[in-house]
PDB file of N, CA and C in Angstrom:
ATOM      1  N   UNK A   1     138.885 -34.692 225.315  1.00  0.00           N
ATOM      2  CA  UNK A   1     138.942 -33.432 226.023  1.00  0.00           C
ATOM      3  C   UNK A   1     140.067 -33.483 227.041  1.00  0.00           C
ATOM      4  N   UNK A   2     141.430 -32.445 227.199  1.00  0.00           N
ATOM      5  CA  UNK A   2     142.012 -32.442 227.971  1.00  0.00           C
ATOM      6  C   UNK A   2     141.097 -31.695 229.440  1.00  0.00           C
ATOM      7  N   UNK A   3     142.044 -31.756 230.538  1.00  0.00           N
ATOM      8  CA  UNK A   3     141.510 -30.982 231.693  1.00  0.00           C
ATOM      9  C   UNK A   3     143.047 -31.789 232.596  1.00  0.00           C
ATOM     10  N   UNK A   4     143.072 -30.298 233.435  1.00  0.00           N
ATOM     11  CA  UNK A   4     143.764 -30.696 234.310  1.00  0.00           C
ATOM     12  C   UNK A   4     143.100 -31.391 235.633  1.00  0.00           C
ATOM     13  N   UNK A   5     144.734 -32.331 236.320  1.00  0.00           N
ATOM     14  CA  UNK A   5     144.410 -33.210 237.549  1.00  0.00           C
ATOM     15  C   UNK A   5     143.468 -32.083 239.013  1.00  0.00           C
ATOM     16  N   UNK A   6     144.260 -30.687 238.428  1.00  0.00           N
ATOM     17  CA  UNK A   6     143.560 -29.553 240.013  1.00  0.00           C
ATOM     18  C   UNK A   6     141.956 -29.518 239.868  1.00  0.00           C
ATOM     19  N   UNK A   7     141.664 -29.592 238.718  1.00  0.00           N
ATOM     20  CA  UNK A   7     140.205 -29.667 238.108  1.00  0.00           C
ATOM     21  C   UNK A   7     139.687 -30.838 238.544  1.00  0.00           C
ATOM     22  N   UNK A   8     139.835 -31.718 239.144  1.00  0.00           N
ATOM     23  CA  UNK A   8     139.273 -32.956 239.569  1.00  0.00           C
ATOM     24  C   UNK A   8     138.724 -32.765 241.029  1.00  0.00           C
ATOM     25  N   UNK A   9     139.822 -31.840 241.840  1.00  0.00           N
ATOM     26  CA  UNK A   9     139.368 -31.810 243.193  1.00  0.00           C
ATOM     27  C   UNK A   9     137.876 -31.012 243.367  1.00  0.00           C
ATOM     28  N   UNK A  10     137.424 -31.608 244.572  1.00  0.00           N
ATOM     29  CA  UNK A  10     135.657 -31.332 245.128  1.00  0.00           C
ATOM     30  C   UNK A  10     134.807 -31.634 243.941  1.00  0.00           C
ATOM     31  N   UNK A  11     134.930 -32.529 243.092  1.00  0.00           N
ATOM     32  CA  UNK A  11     133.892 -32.899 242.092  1.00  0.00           C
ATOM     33  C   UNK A  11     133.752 -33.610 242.867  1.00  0.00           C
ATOM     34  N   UNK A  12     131.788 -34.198 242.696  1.00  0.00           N
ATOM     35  CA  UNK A  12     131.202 -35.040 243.060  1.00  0.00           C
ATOM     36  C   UNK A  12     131.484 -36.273 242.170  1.00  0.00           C
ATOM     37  N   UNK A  13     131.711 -37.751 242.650  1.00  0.00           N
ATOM     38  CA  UNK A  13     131.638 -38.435 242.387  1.00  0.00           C
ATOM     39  C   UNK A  13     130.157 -39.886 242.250  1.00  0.00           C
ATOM     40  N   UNK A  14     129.669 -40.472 241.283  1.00  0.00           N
ATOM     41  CA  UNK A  14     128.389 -40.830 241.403  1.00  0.00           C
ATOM     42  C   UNK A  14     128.456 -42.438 240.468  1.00  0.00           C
ATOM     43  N   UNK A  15     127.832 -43.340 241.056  1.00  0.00           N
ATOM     44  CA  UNK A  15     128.155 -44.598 239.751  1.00  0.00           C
ATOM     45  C   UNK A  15     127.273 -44.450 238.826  1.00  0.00           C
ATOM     46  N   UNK A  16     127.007 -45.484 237.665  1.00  0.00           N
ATOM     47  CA  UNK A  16     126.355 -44.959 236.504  1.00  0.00           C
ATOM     48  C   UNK A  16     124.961 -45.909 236.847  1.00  0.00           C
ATOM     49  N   UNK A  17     124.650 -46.056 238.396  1.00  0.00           N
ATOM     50  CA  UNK A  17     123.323 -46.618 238.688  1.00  0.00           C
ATOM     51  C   UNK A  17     122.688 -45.128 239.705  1.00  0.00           C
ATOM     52  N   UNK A  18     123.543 -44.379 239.360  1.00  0.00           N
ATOM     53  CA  UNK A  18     123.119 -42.745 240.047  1.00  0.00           C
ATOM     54  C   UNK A  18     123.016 -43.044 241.456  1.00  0.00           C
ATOM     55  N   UNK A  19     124.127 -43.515 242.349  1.00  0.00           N
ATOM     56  CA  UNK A  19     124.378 -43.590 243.444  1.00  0.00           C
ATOM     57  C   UNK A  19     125.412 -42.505 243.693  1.00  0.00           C
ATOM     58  N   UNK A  20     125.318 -41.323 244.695  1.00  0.00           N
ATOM     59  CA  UNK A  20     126.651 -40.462 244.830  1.00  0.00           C
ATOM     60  C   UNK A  20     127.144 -41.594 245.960  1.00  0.00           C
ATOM     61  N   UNK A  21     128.710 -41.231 245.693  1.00  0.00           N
ATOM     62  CA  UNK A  21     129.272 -42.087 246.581  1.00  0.00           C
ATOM     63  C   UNK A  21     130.735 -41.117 246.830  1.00  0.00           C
ATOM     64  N   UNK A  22     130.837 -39.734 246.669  1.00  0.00           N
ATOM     65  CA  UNK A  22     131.612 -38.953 247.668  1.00  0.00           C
ATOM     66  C   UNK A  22     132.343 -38.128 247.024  1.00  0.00           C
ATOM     67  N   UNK A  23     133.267 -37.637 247.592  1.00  0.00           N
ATOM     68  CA  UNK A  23     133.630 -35.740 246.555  1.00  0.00           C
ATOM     69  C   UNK A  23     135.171 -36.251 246.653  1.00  0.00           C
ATOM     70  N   UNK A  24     136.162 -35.952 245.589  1.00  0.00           N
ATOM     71  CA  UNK A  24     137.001 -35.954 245.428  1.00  0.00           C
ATOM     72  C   UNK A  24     137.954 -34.753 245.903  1.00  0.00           C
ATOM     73  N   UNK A  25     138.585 -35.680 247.073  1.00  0.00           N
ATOM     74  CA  UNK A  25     139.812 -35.019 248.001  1.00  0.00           C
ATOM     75  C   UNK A  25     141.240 -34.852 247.695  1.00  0.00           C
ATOM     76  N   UNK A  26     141.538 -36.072 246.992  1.00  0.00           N
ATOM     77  CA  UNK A  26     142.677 -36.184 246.624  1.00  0.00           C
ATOM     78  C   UNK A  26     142.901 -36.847 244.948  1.00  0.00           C
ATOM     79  N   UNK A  27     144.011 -36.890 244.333  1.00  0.00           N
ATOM     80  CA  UNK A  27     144.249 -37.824 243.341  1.00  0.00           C
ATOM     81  C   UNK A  27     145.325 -38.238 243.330  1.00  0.00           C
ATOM     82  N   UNK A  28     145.935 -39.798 243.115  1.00  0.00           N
ATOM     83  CA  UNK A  28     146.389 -40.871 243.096  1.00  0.00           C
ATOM     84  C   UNK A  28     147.083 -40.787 242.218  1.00  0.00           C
ATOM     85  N   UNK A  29     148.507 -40.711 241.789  1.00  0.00           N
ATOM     86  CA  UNK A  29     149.698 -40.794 240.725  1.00  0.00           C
ATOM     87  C   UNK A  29     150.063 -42.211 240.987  1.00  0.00           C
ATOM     88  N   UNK A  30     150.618 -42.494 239.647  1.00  0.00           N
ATOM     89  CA  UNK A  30     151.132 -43.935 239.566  1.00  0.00           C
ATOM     90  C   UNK A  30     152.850 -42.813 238.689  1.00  0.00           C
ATOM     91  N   UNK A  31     153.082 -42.324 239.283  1.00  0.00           N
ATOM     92  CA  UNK A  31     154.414 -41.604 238.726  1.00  0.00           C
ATOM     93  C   UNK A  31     155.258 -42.323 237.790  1.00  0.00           C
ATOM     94  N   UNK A  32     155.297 -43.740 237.748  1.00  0.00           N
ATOM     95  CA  UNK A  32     156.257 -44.396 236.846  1.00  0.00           C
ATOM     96  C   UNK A  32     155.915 -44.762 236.065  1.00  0.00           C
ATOM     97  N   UNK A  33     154.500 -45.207 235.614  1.00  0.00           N
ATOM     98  CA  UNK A  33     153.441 -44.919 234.528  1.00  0.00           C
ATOM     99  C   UNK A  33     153.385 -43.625 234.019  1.00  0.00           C
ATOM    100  N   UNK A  34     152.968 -43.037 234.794  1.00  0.00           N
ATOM    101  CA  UNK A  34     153.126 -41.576 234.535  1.00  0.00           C
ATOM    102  C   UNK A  34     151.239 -41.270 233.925  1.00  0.00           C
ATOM    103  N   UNK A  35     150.481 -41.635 234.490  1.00  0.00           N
ATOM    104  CA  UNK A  35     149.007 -41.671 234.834  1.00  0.00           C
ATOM    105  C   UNK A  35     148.619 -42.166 236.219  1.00  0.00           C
ATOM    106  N   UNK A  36     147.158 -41.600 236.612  1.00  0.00           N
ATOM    107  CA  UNK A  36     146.058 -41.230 237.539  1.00  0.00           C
ATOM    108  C   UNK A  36     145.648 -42.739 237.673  1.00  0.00           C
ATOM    109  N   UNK A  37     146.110 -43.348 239.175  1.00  0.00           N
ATOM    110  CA  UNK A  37     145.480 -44.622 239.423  1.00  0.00           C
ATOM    111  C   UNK A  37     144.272 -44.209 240.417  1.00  0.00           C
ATOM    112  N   UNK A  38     144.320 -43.067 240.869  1.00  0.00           N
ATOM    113  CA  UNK A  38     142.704 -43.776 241.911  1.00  0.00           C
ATOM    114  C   UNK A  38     142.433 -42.301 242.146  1.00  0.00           C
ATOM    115  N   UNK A  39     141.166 -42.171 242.691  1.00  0.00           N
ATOM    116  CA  UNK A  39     140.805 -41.304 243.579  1.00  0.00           C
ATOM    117  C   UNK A  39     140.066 -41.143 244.904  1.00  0.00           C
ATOM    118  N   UNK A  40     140.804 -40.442 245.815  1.00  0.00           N
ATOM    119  CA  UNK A  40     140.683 -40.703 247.058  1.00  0.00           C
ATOM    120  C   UNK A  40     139.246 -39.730 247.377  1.00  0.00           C
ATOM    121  N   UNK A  41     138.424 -40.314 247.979  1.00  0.00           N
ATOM    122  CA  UNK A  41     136.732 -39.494 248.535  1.00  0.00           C
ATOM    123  C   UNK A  41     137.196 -39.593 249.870  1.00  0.00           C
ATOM    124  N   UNK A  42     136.103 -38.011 250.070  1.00  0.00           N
ATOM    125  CA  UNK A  42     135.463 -37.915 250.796  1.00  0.00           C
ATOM    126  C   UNK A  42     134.480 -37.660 251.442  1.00  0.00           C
ATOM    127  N   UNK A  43     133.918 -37.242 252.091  1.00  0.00           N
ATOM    128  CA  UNK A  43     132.384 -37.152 252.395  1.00  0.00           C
ATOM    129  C   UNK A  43     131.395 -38.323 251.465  1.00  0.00           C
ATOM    130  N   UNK A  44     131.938 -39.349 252.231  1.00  0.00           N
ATOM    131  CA  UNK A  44     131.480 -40.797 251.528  1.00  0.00           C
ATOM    132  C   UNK A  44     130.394 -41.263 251.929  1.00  0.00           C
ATOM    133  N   UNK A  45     129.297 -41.256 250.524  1.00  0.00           N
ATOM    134  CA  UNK A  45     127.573 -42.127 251.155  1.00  0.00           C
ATOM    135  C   UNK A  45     128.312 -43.549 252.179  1.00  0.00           C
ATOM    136  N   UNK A  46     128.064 -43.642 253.176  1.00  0.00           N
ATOM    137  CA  UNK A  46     128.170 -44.589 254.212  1.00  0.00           C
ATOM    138  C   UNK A  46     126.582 -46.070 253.545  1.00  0.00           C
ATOM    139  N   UNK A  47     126.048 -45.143 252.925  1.00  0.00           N
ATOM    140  CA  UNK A  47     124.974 -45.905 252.741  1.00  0.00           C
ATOM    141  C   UNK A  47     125.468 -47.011 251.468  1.00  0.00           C
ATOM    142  N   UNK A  48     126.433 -46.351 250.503  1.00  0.00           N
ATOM    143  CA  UNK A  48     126.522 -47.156 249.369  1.00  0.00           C
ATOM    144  C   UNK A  48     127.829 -47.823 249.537  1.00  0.00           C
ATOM    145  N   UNK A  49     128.359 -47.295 250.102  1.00  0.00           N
ATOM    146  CA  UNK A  49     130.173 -47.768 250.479  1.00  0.00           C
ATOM    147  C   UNK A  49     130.610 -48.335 252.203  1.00  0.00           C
ATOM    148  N   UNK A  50     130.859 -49.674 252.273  1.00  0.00           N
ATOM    149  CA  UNK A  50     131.254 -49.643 253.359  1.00  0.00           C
ATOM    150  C   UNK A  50     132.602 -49.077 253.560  1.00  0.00           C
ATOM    151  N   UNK A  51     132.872 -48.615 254.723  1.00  0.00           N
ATOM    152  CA  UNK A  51     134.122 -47.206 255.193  1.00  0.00           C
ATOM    153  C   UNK A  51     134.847 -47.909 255.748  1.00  0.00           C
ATOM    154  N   UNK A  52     134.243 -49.236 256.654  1.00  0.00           N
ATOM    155  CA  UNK A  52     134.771 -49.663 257.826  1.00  0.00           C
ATOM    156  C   UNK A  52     135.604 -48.889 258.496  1.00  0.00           C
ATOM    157  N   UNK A  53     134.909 -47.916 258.871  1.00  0.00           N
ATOM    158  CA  UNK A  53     135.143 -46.893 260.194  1.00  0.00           C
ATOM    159  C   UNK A  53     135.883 -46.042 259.526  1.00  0.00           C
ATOM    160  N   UNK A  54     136.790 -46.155 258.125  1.00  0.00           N
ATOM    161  CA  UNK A  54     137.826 -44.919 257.697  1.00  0.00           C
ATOM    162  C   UNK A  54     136.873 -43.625 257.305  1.00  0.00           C
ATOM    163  N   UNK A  55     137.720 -42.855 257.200  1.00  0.00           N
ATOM    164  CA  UNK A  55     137.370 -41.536 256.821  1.00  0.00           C
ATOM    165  C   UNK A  55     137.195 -41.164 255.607  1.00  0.00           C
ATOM    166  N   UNK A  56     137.955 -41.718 254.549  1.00  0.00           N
ATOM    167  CA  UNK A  56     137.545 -41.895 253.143  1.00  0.00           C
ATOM    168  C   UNK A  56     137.893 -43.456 252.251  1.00  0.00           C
ATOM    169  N   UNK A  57     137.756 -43.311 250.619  1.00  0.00           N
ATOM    170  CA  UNK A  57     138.024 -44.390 250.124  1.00  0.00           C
ATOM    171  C   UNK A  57     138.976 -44.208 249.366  1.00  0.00           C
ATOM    172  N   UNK A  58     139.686 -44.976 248.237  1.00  0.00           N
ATOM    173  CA  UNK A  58     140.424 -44.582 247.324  1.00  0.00           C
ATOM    174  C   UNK A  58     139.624 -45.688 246.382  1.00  0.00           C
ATOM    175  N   UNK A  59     139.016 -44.778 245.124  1.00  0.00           N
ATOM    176  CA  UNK A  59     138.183 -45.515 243.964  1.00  0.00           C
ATOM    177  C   UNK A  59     139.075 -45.779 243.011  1.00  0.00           C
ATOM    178  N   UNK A  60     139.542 -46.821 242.134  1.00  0.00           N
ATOM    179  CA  UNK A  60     140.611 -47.398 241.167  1.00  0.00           C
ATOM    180  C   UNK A  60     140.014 -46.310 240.279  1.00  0.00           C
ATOM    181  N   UNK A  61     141.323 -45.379 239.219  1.00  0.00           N
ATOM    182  CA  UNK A  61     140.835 -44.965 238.211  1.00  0.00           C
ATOM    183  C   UNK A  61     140.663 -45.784 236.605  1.00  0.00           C
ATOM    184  N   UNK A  62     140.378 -46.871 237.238  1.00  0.00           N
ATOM    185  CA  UNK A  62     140.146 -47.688 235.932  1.00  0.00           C
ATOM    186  C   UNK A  62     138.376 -48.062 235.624  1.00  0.00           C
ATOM    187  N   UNK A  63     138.052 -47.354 236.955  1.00  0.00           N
ATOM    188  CA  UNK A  63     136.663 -47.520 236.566  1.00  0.00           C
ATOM    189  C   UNK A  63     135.667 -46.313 236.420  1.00  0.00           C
ATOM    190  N   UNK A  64     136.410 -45.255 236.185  1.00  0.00           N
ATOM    191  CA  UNK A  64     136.304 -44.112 235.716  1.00  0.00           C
ATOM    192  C   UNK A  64     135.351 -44.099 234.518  1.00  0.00           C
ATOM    193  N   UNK A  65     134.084 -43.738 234.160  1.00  0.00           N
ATOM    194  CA  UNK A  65     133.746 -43.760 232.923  1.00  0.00           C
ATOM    195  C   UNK A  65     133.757 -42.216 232.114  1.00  0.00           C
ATOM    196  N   UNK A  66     133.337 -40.896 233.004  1.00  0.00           N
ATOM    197  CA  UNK A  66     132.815 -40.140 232.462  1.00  0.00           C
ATOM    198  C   UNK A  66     133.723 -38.575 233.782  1.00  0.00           C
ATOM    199  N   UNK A  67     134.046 -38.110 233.161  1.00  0.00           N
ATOM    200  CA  UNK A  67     134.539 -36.723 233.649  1.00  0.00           C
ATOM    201  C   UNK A  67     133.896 -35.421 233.125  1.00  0.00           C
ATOM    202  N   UNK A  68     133.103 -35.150 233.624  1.00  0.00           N
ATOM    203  CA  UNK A  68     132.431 -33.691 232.965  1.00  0.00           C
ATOM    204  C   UNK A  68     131.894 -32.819 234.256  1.00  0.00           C
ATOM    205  N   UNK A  69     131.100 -32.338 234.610  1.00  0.00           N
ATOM    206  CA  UNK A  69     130.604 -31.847 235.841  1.00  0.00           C
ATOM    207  C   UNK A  69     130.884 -33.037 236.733  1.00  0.00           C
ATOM    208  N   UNK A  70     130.356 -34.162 236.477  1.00  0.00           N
ATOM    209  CA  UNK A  70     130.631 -34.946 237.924  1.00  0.00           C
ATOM    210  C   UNK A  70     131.424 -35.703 237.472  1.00  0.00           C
ATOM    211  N   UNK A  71     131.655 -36.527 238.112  1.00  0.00           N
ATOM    212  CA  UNK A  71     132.990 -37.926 237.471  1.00  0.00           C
ATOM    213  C   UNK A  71     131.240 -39.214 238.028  1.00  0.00           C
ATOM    214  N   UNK A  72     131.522 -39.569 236.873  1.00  0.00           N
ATOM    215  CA  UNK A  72     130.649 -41.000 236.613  1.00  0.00           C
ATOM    216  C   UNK A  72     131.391 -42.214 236.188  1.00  0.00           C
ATOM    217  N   UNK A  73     131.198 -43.365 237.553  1.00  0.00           N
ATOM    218  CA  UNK A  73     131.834 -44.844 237.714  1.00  0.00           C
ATOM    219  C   UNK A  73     131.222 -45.597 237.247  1.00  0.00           C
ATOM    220  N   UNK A  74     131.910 -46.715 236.816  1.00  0.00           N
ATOM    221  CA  UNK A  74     131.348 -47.846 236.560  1.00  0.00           C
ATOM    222  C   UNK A  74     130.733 -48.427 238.355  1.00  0.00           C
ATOM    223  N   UNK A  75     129.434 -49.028 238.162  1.00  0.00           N
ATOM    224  CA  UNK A  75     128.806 -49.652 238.926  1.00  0.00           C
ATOM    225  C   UNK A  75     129.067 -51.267 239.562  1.00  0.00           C
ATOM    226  N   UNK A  76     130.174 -51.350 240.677  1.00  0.00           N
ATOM    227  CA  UNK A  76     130.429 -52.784 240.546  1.00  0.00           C
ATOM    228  C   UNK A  76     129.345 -53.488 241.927  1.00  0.00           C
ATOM    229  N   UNK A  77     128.594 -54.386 241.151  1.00  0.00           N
ATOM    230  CA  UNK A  77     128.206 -55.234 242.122  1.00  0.00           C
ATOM    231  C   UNK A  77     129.252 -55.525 243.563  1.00  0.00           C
ATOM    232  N   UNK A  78     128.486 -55.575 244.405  1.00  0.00           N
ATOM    233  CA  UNK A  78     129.250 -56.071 245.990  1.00  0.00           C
ATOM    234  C   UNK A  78     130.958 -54.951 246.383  1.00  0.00           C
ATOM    235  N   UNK A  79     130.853 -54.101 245.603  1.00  0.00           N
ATOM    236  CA  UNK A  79     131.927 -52.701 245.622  1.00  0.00           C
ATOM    237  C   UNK A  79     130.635 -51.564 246.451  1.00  0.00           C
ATOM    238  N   UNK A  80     130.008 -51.512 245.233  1.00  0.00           N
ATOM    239  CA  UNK A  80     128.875 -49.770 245.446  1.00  0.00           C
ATOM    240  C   UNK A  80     127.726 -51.174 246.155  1.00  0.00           C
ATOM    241  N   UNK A  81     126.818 -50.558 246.627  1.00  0.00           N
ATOM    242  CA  UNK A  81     125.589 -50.960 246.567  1.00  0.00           C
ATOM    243  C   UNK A  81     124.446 -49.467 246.417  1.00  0.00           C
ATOM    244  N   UNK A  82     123.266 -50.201 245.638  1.00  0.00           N
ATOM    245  CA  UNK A  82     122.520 -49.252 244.645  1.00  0.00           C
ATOM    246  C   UNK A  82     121.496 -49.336 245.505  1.00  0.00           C
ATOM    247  N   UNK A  83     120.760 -47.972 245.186  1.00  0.00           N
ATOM    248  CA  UNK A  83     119.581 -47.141 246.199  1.00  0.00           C
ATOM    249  C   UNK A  83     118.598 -48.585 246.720  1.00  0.00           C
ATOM    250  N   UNK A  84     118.315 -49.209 245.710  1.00  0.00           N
ATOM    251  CA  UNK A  84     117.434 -50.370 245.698  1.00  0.00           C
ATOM    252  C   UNK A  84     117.502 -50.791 247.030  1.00  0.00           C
ATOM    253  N   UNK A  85     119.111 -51.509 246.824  1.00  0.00           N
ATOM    254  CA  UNK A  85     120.061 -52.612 247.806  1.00  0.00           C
ATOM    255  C   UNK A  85     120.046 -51.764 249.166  1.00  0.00           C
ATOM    256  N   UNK A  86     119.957 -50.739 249.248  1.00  0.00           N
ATOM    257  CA  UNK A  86     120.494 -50.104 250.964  1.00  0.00           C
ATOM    258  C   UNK A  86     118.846 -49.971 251.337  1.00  0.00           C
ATOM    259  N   UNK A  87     118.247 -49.823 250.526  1.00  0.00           N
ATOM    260  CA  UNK A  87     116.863 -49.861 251.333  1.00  0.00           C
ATOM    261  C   UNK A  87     116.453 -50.920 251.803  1.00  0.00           C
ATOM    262  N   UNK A  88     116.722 -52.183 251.367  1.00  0.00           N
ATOM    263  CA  UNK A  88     116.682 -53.857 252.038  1.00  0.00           C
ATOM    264  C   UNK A  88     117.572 -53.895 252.645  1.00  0.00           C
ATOM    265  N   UNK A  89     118.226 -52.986 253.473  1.00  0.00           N
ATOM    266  CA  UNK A  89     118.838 -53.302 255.076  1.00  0.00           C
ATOM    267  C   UNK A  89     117.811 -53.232 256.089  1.00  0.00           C
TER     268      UNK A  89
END
């Protein structure tokens, strides 16, 4: 399925352990490739992502699994932490 890069902005972003982890603000060109390296969040779960104090993140688009209504990530251990994990703080 094509779709354009403007179509990406304010989608929710979520990993594939159904953690949201923030809305897509910006997107990331690798211009000399000439493809989408990352995407920059915002309004970031603080709960699943440490921020260390920033205002947003930039997520690698290599761990991109799924683009349709939401954009769905791959789940990386000690990256995201899952609903489970933030409740044992």
């Amino acid at each position: 399925m094509k779709w354009q890069i403007s179509q990406l902005f304010g989608m929710n972003v979520y990993s594939d352990k159904a953690v949201y982890l923030g809305k897509v603000e910006d997107v990331v060109l690798d211009v000399t490739n000439k493809k989408v390296s990352g995407l920059a969040l915002t309004n970031v779960n603080r709960d699943a992502i440490d921020t260390k104090n920033y205002t947003g993140v930039i997520i690698p688009y290599r761990i991109v699994k799924e683009v349709g209504d939401i954009i769905l990530v791959r789940h990386i251990p000690g990256a995201f932490r899952s609903s489970d994990e933030s409740s044992l703080e």
